[in-house]
N, C-alpha and C. Protein backbone atom coordinates (compact mmCIF):
# COMPACT_ATOMS: atom_id res chain seq x y z
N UNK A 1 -24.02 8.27 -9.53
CA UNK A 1 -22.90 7.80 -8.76
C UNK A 1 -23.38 7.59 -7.32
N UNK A 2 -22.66 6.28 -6.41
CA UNK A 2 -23.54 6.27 -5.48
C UNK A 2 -22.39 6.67 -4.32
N UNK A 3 -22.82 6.92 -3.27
CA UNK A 3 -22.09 7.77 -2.07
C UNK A 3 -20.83 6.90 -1.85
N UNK A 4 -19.92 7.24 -1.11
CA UNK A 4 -19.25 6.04 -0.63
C UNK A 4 -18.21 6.94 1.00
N UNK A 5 -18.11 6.23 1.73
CA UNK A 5 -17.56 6.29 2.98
C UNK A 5 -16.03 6.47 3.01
N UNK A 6 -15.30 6.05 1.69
CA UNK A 6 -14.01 6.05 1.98
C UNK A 6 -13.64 7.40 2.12
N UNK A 7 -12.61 7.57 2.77
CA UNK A 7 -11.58 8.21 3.16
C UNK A 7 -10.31 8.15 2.95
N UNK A 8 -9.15 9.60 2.83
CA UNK A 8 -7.75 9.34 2.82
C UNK A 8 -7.09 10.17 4.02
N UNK A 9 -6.29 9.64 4.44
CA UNK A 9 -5.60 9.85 5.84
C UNK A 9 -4.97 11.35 5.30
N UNK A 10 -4.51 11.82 6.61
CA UNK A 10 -3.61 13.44 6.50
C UNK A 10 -1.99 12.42 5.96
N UNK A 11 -1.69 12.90 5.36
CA UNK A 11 -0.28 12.90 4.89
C UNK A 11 0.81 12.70 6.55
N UNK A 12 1.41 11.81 6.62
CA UNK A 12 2.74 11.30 7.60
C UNK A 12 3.91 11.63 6.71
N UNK A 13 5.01 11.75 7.26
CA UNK A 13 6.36 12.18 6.75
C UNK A 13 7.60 11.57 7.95
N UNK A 14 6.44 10.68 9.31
CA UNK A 14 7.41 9.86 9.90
C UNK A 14 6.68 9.35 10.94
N UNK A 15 6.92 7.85 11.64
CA UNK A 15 6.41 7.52 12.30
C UNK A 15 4.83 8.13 13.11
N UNK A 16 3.95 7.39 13.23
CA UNK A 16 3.26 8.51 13.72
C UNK A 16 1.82 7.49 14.03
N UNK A 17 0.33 8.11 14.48
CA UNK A 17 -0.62 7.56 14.25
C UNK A 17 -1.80 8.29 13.42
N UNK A 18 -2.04 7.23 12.63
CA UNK A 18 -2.59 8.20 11.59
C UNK A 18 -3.95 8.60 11.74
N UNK A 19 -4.01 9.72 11.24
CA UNK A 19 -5.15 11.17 11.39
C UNK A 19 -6.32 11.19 10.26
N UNK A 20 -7.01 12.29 10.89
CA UNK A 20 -8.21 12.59 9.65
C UNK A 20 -8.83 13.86 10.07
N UNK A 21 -9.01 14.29 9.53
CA UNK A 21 -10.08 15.90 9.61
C UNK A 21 -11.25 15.63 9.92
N UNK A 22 -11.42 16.42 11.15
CA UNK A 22 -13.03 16.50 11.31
C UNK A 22 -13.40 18.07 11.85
N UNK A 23 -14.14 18.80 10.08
CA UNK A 23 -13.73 20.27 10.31
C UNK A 23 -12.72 20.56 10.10
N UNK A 24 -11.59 21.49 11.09
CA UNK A 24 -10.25 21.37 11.00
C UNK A 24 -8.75 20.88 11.53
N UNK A 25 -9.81 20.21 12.33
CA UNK A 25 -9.16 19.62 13.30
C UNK A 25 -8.51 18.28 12.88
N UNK A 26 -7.12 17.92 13.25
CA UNK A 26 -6.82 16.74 13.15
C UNK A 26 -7.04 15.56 13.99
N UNK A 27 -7.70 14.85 13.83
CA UNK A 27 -8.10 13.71 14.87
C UNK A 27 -7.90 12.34 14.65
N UNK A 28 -7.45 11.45 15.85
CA UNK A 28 -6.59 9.96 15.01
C UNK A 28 -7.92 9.49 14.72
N UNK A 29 -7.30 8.18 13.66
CA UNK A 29 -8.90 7.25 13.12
C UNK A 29 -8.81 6.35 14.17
N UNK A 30 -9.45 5.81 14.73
CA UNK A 30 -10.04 4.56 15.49
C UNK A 30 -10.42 3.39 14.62
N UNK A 31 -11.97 3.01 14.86
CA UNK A 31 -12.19 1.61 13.70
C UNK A 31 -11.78 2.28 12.56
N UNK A 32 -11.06 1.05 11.51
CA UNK A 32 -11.79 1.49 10.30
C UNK A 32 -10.71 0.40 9.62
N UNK A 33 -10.92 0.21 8.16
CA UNK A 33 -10.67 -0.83 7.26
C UNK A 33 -9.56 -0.27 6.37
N UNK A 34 -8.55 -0.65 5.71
CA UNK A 34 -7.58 0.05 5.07
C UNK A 34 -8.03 -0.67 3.90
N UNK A 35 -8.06 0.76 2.43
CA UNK A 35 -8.29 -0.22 1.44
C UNK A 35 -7.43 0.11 0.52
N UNK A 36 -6.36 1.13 0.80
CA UNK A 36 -4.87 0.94 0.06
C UNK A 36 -4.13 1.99 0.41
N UNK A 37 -2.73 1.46 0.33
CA UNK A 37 -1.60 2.38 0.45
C UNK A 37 -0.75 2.84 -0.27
N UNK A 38 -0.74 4.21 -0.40
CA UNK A 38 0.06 4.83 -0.91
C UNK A 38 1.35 5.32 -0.32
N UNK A 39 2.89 5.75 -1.08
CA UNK A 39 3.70 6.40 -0.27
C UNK A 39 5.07 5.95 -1.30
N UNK A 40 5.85 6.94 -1.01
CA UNK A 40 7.14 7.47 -1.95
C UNK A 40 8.64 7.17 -0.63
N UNK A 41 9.49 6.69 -1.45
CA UNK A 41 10.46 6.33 -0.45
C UNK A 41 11.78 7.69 -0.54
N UNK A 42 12.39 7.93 0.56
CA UNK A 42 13.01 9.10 0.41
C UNK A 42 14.96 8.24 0.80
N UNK A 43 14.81 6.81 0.33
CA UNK A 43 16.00 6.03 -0.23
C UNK A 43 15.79 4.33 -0.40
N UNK A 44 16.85 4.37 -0.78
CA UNK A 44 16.74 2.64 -0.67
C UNK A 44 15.96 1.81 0.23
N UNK A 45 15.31 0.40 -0.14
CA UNK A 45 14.82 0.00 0.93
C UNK A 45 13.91 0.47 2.30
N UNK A 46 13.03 1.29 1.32
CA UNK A 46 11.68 2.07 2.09
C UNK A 46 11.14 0.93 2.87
N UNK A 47 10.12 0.95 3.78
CA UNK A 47 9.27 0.59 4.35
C UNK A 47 8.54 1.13 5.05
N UNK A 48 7.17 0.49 5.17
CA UNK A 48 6.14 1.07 5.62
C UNK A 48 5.80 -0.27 6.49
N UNK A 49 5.42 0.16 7.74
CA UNK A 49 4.48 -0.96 9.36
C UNK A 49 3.17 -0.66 9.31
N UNK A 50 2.26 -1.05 9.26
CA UNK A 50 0.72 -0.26 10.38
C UNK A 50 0.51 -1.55 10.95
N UNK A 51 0.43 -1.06 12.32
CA UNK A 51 -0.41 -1.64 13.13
C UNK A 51 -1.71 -1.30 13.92
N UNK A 52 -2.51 -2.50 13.96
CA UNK A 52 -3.79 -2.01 14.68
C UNK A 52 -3.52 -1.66 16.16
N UNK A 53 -3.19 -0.11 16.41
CA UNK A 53 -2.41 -0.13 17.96
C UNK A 53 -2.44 1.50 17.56
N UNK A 54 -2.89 2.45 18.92
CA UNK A 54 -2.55 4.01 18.90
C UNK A 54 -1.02 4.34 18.91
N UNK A 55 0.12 3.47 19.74
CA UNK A 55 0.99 3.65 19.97
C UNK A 55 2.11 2.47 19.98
N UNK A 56 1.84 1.28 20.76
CA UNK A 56 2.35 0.33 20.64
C UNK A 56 2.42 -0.41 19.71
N UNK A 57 3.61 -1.00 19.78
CA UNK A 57 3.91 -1.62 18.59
C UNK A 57 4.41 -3.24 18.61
N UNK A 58 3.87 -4.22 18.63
CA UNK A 58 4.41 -5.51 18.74
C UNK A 58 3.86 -6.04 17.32
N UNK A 59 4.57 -7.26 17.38
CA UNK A 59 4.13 -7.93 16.08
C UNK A 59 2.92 -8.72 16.35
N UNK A 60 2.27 -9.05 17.67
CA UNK A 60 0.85 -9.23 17.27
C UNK A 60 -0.08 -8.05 16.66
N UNK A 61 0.30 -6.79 17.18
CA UNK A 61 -1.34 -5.83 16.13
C UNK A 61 -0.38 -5.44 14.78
N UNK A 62 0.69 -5.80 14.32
CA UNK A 62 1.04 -5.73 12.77
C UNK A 62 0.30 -6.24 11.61
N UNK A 63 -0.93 -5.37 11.21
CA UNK A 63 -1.68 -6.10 10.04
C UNK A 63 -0.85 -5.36 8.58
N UNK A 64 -0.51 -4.79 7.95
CA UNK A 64 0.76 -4.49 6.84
C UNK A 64 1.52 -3.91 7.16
N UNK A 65 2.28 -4.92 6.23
CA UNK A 65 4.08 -4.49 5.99
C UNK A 65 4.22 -4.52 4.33
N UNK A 66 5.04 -3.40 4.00
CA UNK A 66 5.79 -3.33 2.89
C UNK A 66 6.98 -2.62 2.25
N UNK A 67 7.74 -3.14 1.78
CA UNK A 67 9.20 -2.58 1.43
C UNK A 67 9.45 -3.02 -0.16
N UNK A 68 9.89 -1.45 -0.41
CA UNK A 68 10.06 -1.40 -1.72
C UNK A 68 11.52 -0.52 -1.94
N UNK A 69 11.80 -0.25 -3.10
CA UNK A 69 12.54 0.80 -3.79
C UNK A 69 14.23 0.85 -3.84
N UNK A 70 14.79 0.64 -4.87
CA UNK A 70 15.85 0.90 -5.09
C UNK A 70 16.86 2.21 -5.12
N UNK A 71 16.08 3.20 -4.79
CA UNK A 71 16.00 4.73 -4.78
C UNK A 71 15.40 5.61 -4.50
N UNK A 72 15.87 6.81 -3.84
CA UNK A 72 14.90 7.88 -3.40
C UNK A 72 13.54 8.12 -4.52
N UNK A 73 12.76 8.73 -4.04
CA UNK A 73 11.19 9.05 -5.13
C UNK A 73 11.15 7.66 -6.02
N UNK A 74 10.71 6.68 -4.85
CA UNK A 74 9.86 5.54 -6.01
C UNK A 74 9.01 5.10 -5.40
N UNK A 75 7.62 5.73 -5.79
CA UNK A 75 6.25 5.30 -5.33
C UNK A 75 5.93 3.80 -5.31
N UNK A 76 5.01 4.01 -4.21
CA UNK A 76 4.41 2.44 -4.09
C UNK A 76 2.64 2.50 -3.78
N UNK A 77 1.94 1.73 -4.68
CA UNK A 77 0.30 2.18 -4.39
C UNK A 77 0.14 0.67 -4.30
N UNK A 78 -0.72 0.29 -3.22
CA UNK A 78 -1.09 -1.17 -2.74
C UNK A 78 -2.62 -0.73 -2.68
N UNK A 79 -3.40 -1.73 -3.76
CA UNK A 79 -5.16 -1.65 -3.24
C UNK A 79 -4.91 -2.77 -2.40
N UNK A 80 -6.08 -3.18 -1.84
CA UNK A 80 -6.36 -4.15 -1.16
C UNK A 80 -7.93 -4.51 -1.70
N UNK A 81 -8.22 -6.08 -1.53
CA UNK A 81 -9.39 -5.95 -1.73
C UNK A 81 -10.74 -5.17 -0.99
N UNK A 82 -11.90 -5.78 -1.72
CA UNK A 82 -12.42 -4.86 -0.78
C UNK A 82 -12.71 -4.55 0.26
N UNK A 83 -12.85 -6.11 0.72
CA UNK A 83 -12.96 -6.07 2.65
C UNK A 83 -12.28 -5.27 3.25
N UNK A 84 -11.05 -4.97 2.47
CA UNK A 84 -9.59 -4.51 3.31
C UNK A 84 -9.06 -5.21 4.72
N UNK A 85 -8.06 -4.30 5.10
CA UNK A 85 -8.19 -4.86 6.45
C UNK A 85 -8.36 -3.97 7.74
N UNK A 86 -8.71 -4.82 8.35
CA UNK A 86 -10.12 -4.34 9.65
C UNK A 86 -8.70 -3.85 10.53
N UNK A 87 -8.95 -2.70 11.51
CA UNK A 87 -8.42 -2.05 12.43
C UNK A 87 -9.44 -2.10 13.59
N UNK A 88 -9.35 -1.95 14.75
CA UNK A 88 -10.36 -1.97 15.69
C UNK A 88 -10.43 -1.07 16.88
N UNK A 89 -8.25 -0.76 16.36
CA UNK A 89 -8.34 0.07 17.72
C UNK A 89 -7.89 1.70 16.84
N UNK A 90 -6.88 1.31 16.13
CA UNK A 90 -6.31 2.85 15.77
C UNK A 90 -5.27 2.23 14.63
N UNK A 91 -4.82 3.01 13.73
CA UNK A 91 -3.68 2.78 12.71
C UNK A 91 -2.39 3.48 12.92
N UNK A 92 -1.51 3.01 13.78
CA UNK A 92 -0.53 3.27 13.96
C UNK A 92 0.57 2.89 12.81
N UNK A 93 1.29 3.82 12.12
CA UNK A 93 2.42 3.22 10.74
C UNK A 93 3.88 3.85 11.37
N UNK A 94 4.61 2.95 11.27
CA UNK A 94 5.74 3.44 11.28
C UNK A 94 6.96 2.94 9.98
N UNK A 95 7.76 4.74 9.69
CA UNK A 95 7.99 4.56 8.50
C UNK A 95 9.84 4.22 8.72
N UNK A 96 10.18 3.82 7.40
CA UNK A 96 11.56 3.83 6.97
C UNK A 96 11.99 4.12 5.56
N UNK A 97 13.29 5.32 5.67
CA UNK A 97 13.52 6.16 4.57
C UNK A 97 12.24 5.72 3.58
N UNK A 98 10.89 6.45 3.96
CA UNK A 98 9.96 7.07 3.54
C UNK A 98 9.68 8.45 3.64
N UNK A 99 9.56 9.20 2.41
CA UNK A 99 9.08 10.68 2.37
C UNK A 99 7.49 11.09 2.82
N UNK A 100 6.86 10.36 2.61
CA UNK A 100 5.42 10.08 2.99
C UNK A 100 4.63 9.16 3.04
N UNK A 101 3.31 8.65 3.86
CA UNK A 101 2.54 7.81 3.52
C UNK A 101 0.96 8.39 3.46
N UNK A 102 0.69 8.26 2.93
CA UNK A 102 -1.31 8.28 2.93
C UNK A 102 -1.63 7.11 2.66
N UNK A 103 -3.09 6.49 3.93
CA UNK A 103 -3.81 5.91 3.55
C UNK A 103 -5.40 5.79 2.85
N UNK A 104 -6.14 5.00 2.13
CA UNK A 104 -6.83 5.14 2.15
C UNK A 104 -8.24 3.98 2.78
N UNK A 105 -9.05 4.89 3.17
CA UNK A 105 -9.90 3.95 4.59
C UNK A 105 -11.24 4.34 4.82
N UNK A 106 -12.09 3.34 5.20
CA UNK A 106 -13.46 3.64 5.16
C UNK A 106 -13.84 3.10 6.80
């Protein structure tokens, strides 16, 4: 089996910028490529934002959006290919009636 770089984000439960362990520490990601999303809606009409942005939020650094679910607890898993998509500065997500999101990222 050969090595691989990916990574999955610390678990969000609401707006936020997303993290990673280094040791034990939680620390935001900077570069890096998203190569799918996971996350469970906690009602109707979930959604999930990330933008390439630590904090700000405009619709130029909005690289995914998605909205799903007719009801509380209905998962949603998005691969992406493999390129994924490129971040440059930080992955900022902001959620709606979502119970959680994890990403996964290399």
């Amino acid at each position: 089996m050969s090595p691989t770089d990916v990574k999955q984000t610390i678990a969000i439960s609401s707006t936020d910028t997303l993290q990673k362990y280094i040791g034990t520490v939680a620390t935001d990601i900077g570069v890096a490529r998203i190569k799918a999303v996971q996350a469970q809606s906690s009602a109707a009409d979930a959604s999930v934002k990330i933008y390439n942005a630590t904090d700000a939020t405009t619709a130029s650094t909005l690289v995914f959006e998605a909205k799903w679910a007719t009801a509380a607890n209905e998962s949603f898993t998005f691969y992406l290919p493999p390129r994924g998509i490129y971040c440059s500065t930080a992955m900022h997500a902001v959620l709606s009636n979502c119970d959680f999101l994890v990403v996964t990222f290399d």
